[in-house]
PDB file of N, CA and C in Angstrom:
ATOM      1  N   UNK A   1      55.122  52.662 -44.888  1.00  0.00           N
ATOM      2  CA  UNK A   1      56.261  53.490 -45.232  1.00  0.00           C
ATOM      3  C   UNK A   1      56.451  54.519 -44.124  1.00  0.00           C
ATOM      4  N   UNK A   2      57.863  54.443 -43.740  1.00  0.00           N
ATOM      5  CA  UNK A   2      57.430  55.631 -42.509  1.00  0.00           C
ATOM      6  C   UNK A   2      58.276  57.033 -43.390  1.00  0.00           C
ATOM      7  N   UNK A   3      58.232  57.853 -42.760  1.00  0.00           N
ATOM      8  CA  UNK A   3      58.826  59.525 -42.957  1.00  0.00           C
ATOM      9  C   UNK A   3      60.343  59.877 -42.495  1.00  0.00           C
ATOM     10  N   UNK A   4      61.076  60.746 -43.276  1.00  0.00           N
ATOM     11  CA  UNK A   4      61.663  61.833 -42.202  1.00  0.00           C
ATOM     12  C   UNK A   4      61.301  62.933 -42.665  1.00  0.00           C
ATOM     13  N   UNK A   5      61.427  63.850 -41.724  1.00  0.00           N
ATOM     14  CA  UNK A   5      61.119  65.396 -41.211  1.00  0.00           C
ATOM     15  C   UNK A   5      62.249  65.900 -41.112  1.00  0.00           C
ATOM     16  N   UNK A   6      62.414  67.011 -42.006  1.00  0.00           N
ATOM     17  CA  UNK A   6      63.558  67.931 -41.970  1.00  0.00           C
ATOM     18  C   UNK A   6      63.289  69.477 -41.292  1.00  0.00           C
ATOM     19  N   UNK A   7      63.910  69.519 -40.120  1.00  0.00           N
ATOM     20  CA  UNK A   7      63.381  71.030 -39.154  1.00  0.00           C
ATOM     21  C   UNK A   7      64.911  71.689 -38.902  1.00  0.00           C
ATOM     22  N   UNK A   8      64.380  73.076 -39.204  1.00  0.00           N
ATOM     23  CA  UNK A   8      65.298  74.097 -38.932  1.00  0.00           C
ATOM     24  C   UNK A   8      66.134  73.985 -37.503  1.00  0.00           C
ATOM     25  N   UNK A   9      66.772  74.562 -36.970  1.00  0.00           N
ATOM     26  CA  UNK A   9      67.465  74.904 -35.946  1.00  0.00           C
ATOM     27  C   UNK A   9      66.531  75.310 -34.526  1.00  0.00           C
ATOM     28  N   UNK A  10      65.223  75.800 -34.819  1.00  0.00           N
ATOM     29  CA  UNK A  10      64.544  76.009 -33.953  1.00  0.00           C
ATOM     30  C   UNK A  10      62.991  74.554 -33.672  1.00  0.00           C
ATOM     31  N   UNK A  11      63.166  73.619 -34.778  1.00  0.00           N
ATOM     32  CA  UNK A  11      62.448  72.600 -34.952  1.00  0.00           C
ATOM     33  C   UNK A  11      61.124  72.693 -35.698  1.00  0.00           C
ATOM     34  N   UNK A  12      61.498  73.900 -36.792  1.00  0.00           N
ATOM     35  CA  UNK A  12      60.504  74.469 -37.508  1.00  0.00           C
ATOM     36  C   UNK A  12      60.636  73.011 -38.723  1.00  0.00           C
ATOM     37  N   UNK A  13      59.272  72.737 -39.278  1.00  0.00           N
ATOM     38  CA  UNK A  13      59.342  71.496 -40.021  1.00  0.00           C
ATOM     39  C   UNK A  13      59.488  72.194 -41.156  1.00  0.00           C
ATOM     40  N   UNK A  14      60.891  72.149 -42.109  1.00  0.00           N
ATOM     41  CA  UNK A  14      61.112  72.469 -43.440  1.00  0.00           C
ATOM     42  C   UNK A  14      60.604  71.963 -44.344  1.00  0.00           C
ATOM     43  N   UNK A  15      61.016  70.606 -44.382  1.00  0.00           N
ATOM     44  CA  UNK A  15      60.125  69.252 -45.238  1.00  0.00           C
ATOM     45  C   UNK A  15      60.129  68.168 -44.855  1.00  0.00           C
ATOM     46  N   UNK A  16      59.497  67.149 -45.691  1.00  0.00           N
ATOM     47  CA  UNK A  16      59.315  65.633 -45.210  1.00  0.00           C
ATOM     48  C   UNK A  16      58.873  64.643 -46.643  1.00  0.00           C
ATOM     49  N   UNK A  17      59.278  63.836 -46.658  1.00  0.00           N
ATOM     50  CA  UNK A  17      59.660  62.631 -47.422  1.00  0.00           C
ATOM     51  C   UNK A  17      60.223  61.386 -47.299  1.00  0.00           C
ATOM     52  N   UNK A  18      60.170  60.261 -47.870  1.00  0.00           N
ATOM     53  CA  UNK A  18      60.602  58.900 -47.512  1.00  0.00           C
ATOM     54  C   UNK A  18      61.503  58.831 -46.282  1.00  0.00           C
ATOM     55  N   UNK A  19      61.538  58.043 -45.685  1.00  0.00           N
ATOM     56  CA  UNK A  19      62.882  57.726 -44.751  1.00  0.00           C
ATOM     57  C   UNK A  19      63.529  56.897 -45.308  1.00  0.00           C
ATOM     58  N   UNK A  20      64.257  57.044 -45.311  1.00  0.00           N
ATOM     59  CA  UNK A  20      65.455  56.433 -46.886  1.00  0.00           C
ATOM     60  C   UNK A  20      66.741  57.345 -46.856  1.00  0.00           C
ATOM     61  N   UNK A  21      67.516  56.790 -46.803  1.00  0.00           N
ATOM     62  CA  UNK A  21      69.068  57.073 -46.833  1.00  0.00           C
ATOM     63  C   UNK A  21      69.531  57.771 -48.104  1.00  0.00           C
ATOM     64  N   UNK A  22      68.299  57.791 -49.044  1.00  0.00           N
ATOM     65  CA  UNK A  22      68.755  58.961 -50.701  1.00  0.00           C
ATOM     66  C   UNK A  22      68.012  59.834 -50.657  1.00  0.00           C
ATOM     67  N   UNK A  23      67.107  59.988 -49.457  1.00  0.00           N
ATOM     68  CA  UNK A  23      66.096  60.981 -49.604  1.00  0.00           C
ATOM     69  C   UNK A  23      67.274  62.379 -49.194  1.00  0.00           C
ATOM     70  N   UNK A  24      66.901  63.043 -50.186  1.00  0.00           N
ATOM     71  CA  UNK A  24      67.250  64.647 -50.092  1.00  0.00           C
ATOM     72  C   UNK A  24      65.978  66.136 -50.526  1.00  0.00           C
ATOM     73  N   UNK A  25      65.852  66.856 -48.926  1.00  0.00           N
ATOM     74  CA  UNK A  25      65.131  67.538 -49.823  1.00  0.00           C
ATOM     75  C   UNK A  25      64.907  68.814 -50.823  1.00  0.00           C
ATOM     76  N   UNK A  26      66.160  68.958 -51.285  1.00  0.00           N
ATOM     77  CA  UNK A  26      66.673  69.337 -51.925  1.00  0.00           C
ATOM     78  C   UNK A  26      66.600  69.644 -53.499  1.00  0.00           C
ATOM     79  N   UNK A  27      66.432  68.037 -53.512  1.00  0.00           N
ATOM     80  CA  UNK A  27      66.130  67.483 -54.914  1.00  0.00           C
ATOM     81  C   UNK A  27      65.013  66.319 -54.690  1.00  0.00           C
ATOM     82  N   UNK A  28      64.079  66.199 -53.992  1.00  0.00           N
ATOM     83  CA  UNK A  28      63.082  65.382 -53.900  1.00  0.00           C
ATOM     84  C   UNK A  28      62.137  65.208 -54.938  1.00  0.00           C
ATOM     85  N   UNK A  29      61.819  66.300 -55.408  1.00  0.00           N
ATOM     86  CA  UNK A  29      60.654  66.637 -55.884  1.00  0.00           C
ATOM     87  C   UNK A  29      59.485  66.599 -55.937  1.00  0.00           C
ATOM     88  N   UNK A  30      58.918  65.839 -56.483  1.00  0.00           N
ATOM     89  CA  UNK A  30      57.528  65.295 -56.368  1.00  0.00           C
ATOM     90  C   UNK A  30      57.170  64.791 -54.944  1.00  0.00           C
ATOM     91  N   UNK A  31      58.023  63.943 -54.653  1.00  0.00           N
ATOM     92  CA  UNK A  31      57.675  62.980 -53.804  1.00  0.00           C
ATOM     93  C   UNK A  31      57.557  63.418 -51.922  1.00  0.00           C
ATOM     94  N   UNK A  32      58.095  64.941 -52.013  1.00  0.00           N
ATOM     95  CA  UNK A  32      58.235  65.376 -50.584  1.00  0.00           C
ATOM     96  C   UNK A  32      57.179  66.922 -50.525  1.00  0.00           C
ATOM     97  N   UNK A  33      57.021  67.081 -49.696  1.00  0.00           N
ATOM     98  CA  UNK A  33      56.182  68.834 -49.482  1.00  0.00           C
ATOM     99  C   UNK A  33      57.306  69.356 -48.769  1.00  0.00           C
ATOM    100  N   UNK A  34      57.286  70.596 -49.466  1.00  0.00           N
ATOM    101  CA  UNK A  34      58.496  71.521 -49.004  1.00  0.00           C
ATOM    102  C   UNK A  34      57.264  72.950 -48.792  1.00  0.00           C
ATOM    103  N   UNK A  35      57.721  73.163 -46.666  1.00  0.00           N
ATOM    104  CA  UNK A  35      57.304  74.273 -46.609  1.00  0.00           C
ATOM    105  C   UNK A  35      58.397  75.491 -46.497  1.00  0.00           C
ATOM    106  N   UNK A  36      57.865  76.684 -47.205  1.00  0.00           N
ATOM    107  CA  UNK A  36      58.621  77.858 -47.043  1.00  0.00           C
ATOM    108  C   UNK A  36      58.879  78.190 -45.633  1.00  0.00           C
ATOM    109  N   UNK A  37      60.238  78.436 -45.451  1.00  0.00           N
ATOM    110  CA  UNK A  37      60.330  79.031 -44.056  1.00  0.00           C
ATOM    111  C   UNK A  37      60.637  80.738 -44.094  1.00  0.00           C
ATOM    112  N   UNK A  38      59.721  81.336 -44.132  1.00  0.00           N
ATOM    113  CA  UNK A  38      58.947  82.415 -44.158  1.00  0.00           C
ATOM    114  C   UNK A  38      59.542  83.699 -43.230  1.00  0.00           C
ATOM    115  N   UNK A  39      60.613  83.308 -42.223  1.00  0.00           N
ATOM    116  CA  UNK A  39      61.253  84.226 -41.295  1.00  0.00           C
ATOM    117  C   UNK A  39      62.270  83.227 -40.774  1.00  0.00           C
ATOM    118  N   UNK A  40      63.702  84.185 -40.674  1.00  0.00           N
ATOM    119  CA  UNK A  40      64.640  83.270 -40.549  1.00  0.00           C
ATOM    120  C   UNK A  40      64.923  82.718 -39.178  1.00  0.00           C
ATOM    121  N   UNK A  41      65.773  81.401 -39.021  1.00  0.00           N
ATOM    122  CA  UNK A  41      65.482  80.861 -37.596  1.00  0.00           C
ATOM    123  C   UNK A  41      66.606  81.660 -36.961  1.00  0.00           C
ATOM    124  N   UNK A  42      66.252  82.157 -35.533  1.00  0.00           N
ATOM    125  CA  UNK A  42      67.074  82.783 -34.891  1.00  0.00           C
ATOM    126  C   UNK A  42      67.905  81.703 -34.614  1.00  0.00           C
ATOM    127  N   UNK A  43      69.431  81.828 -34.523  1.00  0.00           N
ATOM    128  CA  UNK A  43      69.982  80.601 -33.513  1.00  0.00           C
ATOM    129  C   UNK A  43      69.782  81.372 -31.798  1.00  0.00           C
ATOM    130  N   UNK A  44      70.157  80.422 -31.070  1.00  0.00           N
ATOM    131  CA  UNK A  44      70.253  80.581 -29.565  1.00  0.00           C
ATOM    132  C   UNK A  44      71.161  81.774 -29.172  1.00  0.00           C
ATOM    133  N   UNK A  45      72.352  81.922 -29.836  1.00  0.00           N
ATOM    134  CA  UNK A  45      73.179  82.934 -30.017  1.00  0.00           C
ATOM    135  C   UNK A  45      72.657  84.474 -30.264  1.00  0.00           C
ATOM    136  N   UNK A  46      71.738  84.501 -31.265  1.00  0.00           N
ATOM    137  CA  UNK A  46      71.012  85.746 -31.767  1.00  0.00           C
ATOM    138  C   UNK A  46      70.258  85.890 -30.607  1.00  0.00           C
ATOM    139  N   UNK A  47      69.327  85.475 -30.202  1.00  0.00           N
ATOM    140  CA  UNK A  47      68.745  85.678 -29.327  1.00  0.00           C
ATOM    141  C   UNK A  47      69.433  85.930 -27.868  1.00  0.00           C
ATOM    142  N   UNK A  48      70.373  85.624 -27.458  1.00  0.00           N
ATOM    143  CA  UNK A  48      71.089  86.140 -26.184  1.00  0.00           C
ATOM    144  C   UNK A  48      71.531  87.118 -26.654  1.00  0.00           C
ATOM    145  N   UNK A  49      72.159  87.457 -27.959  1.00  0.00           N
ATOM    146  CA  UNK A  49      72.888  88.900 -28.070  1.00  0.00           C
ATOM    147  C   UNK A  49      71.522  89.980 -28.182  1.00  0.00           C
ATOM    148  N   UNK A  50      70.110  89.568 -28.262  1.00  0.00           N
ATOM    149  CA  UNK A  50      68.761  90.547 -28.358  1.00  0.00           C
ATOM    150  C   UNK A  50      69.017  90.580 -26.855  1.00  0.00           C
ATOM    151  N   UNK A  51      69.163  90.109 -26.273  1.00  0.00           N
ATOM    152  CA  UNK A  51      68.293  89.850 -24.858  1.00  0.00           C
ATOM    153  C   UNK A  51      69.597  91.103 -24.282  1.00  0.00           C
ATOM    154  N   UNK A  52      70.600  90.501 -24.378  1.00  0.00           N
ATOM    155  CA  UNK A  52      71.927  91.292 -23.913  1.00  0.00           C
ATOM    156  C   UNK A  52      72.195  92.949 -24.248  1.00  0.00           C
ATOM    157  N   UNK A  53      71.758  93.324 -25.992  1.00  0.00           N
ATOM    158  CA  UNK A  53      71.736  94.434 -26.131  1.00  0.00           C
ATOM    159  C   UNK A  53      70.460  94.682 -25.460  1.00  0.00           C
ATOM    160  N   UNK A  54      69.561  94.479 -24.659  1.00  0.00           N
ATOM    161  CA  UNK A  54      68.300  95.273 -23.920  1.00  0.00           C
ATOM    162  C   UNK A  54      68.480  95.462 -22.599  1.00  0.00           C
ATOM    163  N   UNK A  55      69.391  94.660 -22.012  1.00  0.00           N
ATOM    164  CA  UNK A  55      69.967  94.803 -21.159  1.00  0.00           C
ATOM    165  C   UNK A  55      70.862  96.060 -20.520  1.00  0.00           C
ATOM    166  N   UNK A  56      71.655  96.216 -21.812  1.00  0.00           N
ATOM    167  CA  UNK A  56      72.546  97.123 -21.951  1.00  0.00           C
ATOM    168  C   UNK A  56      72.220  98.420 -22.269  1.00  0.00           C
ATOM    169  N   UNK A  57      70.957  98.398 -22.621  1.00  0.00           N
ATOM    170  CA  UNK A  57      70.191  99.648 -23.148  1.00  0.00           C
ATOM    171  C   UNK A  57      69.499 100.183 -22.164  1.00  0.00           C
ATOM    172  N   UNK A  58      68.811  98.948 -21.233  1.00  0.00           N
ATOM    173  CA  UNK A  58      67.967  99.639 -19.911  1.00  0.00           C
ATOM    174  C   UNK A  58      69.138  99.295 -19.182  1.00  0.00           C
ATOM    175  N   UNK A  59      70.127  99.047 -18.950  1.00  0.00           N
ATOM    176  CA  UNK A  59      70.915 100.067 -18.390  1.00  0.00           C
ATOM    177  C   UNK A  59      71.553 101.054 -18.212  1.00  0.00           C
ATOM    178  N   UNK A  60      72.148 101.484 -19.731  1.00  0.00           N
ATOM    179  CA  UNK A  60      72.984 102.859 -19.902  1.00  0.00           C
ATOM    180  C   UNK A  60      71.735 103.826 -19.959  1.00  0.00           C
ATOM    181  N   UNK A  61      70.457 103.655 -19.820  1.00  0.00           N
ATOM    182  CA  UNK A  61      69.542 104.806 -19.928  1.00  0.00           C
ATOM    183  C   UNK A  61      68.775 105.157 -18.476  1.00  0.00           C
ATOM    184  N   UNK A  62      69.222 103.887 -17.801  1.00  0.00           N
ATOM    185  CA  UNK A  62      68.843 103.484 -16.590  1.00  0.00           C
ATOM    186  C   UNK A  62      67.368 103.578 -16.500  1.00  0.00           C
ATOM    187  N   UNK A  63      66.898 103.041 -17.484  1.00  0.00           N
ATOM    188  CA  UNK A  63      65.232 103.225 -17.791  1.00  0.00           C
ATOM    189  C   UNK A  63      64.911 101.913 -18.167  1.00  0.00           C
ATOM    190  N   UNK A  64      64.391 101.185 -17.216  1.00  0.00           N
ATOM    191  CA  UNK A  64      63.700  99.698 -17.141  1.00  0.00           C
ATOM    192  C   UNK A  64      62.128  99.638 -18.456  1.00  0.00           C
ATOM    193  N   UNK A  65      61.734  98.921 -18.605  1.00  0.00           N
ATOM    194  CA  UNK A  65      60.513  98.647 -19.201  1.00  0.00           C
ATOM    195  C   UNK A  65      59.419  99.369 -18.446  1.00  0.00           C
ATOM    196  N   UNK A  66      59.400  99.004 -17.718  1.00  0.00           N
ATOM    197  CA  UNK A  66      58.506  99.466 -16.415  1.00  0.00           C
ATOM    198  C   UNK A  66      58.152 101.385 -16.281  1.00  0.00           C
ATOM    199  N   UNK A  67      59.160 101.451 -16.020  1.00  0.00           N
ATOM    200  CA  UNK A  67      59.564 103.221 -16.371  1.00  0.00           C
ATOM    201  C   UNK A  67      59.141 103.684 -17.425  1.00  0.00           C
ATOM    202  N   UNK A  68      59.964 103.148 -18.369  1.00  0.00           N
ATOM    203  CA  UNK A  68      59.402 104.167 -20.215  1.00  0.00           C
ATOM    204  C   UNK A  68      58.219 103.855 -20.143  1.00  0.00           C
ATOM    205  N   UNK A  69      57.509 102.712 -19.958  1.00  0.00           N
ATOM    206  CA  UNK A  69      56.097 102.257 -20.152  1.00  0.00           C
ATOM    207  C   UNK A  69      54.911 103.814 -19.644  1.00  0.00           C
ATOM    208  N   UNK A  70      55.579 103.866 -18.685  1.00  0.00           N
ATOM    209  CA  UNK A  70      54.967 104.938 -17.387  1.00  0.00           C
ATOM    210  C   UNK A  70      55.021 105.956 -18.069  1.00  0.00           C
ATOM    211  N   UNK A  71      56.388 106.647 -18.493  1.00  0.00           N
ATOM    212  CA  UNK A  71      56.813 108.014 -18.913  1.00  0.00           C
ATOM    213  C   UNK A  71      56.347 108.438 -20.149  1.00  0.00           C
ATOM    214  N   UNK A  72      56.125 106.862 -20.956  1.00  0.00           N
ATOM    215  CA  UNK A  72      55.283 107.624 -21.937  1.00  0.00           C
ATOM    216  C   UNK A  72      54.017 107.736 -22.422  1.00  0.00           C
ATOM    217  N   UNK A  73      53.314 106.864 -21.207  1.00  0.00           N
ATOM    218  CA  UNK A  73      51.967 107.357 -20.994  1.00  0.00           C
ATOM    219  C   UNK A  73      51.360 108.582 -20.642  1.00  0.00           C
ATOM    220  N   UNK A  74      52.895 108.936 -19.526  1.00  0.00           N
ATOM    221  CA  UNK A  74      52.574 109.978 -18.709  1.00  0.00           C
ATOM    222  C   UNK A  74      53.038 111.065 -19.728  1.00  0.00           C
ATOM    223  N   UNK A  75      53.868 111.017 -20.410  1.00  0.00           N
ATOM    224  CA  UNK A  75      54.142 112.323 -21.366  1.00  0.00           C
ATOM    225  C   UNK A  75      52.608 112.223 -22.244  1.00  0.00           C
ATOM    226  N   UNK A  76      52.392 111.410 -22.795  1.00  0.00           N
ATOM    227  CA  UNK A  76      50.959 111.266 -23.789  1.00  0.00           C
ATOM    228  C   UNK A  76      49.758 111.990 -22.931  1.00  0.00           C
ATOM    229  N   UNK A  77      49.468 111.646 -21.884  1.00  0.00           N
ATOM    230  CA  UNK A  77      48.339 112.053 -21.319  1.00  0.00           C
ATOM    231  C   UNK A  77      48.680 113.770 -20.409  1.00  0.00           C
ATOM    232  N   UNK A  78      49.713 114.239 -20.309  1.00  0.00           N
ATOM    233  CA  UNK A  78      50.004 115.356 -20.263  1.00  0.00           C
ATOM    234  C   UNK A  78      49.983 116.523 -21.820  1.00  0.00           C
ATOM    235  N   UNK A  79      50.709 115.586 -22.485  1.00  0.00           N
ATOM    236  CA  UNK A  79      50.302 116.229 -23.820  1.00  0.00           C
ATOM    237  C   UNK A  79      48.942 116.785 -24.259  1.00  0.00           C
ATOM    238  N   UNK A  80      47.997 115.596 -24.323  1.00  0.00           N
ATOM    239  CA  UNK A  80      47.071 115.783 -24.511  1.00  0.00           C
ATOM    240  C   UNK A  80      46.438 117.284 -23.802  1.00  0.00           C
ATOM    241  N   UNK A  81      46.640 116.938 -22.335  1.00  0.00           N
ATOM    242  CA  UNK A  81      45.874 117.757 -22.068  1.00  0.00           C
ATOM    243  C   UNK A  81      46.232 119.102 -22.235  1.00  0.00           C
ATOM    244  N   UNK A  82      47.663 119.670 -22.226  1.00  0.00           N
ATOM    245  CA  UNK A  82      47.956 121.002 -22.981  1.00  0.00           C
ATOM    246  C   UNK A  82      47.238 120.960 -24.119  1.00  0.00           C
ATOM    247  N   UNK A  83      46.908 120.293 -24.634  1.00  0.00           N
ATOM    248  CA  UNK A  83      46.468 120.750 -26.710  1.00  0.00           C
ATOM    249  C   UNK A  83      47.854 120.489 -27.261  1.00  0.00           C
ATOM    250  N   UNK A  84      48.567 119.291 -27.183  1.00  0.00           N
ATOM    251  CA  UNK A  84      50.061 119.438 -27.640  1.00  0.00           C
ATOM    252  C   UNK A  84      50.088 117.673 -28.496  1.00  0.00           C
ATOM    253  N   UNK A  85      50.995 117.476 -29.721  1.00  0.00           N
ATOM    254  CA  UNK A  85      50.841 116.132 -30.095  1.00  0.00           C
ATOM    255  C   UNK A  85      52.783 115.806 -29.216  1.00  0.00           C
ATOM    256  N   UNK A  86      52.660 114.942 -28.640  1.00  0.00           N
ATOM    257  CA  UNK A  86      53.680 114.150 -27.918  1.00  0.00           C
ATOM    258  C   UNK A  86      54.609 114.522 -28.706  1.00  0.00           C
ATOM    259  N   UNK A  87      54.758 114.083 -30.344  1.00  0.00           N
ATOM    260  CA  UNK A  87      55.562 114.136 -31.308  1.00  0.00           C
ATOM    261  C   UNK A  87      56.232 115.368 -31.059  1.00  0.00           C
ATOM    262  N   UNK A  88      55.965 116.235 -31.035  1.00  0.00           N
ATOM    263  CA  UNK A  88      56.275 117.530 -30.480  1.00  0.00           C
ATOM    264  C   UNK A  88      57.536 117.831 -29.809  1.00  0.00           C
ATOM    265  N   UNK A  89      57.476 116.931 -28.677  1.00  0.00           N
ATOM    266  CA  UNK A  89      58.027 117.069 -27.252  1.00  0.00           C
ATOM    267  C   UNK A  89      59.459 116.473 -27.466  1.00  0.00           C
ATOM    268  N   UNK A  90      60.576 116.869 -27.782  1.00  0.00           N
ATOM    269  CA  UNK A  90      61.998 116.236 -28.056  1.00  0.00           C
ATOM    270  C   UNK A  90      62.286 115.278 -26.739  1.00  0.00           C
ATOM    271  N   UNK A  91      61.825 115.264 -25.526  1.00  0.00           N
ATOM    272  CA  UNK A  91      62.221 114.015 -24.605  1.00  0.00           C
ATOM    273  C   UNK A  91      61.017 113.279 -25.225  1.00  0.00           C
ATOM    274  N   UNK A  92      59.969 113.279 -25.297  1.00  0.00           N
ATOM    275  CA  UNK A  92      58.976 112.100 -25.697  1.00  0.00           C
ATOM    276  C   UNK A  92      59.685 111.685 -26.892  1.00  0.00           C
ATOM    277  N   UNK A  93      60.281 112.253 -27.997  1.00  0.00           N
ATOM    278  CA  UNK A  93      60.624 111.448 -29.122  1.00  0.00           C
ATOM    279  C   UNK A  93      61.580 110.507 -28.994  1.00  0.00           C
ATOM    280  N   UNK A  94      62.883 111.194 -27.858  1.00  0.00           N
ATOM    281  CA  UNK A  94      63.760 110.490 -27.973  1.00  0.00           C
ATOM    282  C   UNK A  94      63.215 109.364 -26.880  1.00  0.00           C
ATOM    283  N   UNK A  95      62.489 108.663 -26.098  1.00  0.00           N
ATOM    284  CA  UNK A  95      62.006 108.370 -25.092  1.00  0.00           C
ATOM    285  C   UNK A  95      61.379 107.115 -25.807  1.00  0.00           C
ATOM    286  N   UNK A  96      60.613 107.620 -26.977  1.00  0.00           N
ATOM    287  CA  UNK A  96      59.561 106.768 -28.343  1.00  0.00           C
ATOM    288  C   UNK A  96      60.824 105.911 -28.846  1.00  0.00           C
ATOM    289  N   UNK A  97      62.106 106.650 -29.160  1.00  0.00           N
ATOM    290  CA  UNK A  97      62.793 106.035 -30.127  1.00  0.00           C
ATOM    291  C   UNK A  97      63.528 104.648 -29.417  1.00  0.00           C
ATOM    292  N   UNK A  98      63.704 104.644 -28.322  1.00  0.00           N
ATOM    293  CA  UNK A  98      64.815 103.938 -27.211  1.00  0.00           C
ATOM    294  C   UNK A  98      63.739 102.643 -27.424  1.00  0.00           C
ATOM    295  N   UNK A  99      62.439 103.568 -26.599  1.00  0.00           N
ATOM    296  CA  UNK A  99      61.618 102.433 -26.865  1.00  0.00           C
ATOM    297  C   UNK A  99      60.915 101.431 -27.637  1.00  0.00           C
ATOM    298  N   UNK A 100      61.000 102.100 -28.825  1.00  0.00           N
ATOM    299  CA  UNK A 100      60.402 101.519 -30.257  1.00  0.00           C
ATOM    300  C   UNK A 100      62.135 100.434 -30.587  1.00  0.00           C
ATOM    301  N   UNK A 101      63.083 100.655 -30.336  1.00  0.00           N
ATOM    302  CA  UNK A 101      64.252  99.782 -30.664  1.00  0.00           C
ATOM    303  C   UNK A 101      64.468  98.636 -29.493  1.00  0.00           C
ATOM    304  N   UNK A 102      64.429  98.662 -28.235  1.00  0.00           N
ATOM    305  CA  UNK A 102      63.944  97.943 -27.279  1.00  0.00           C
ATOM    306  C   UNK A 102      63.062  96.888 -27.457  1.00  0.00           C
ATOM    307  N   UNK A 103      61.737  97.377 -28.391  1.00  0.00           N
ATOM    308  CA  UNK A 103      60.834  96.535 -28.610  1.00  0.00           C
ATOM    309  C   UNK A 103      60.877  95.710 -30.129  1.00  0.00           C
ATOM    310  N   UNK A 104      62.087  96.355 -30.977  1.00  0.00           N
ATOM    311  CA  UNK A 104      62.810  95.576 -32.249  1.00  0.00           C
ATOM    312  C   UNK A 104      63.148  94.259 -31.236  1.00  0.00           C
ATOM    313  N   UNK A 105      64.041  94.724 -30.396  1.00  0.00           N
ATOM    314  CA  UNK A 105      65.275  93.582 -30.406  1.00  0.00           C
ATOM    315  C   UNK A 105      64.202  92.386 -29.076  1.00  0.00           C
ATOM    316  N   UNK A 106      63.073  93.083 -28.481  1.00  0.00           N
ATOM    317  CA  UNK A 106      62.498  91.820 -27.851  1.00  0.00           C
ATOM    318  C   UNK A 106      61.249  91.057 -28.581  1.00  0.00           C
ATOM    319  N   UNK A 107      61.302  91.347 -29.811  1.00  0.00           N
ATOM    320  CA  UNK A 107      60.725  90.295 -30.948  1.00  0.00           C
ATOM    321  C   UNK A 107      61.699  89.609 -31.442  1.00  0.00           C
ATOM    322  N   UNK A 108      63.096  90.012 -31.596  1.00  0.00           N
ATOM    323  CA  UNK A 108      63.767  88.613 -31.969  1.00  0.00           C
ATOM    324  C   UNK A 108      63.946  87.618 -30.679  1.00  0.00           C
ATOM    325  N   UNK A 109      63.531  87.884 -29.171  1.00  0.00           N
ATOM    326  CA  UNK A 109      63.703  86.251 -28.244  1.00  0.00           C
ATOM    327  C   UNK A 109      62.666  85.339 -28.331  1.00  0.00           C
TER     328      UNK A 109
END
């Protein structure tokens, strides 16, 4: 008996059951394993518009990865050494925030 395999948009395996022209898995029941797909599939689309808004972000801030990476080490380890918590510092927060959303949108590529 052979199979089909039913995969998401990204080739995530949804389910699988008979290869047969009535197989649905939908309504299979018994006869198929249905896995949960647990996080939704990005299409190709979502993911260029992540990639594009980061783009657009290290540019209008003109602050690359590379940079914030730096600046907010370098604010952290200056902090420190005043006796100061970063949190503190209104450019480190807003600096945290750019970067903490930056790093939202490069978990969805």
């Amino acid at each position: 008996m052979s199979y089909k395999v039913v995969r998401n948009s990204l080739g995530k395996v949804l389910a699988f059951g008979p290869d047969d022209d009535n197989y649905d898995p939908a309504i299979a029941g018994d006869c198929s394993l249905h896995i949960e797909d647990d996080e939704p599939a990005l299409i190709p689309d979502q993911k260029k518009l992540a990639a594009d808004q980061i783009n657009a972000l290290e540019s209008k801030h003109l602050l690359p990865r590379v940079v914030r990476e730096y600046m907010l080490v370098d604010f952290r380890d200056k902090a420190a050494k005043a006796g100061l918590d970063p949190m503190t510092l209104p450019a480190y927060v807003k600096l945290k925030a750019l970067d903490d959303q930056i790093s939202m949108l490069r978990g969805q590529l």
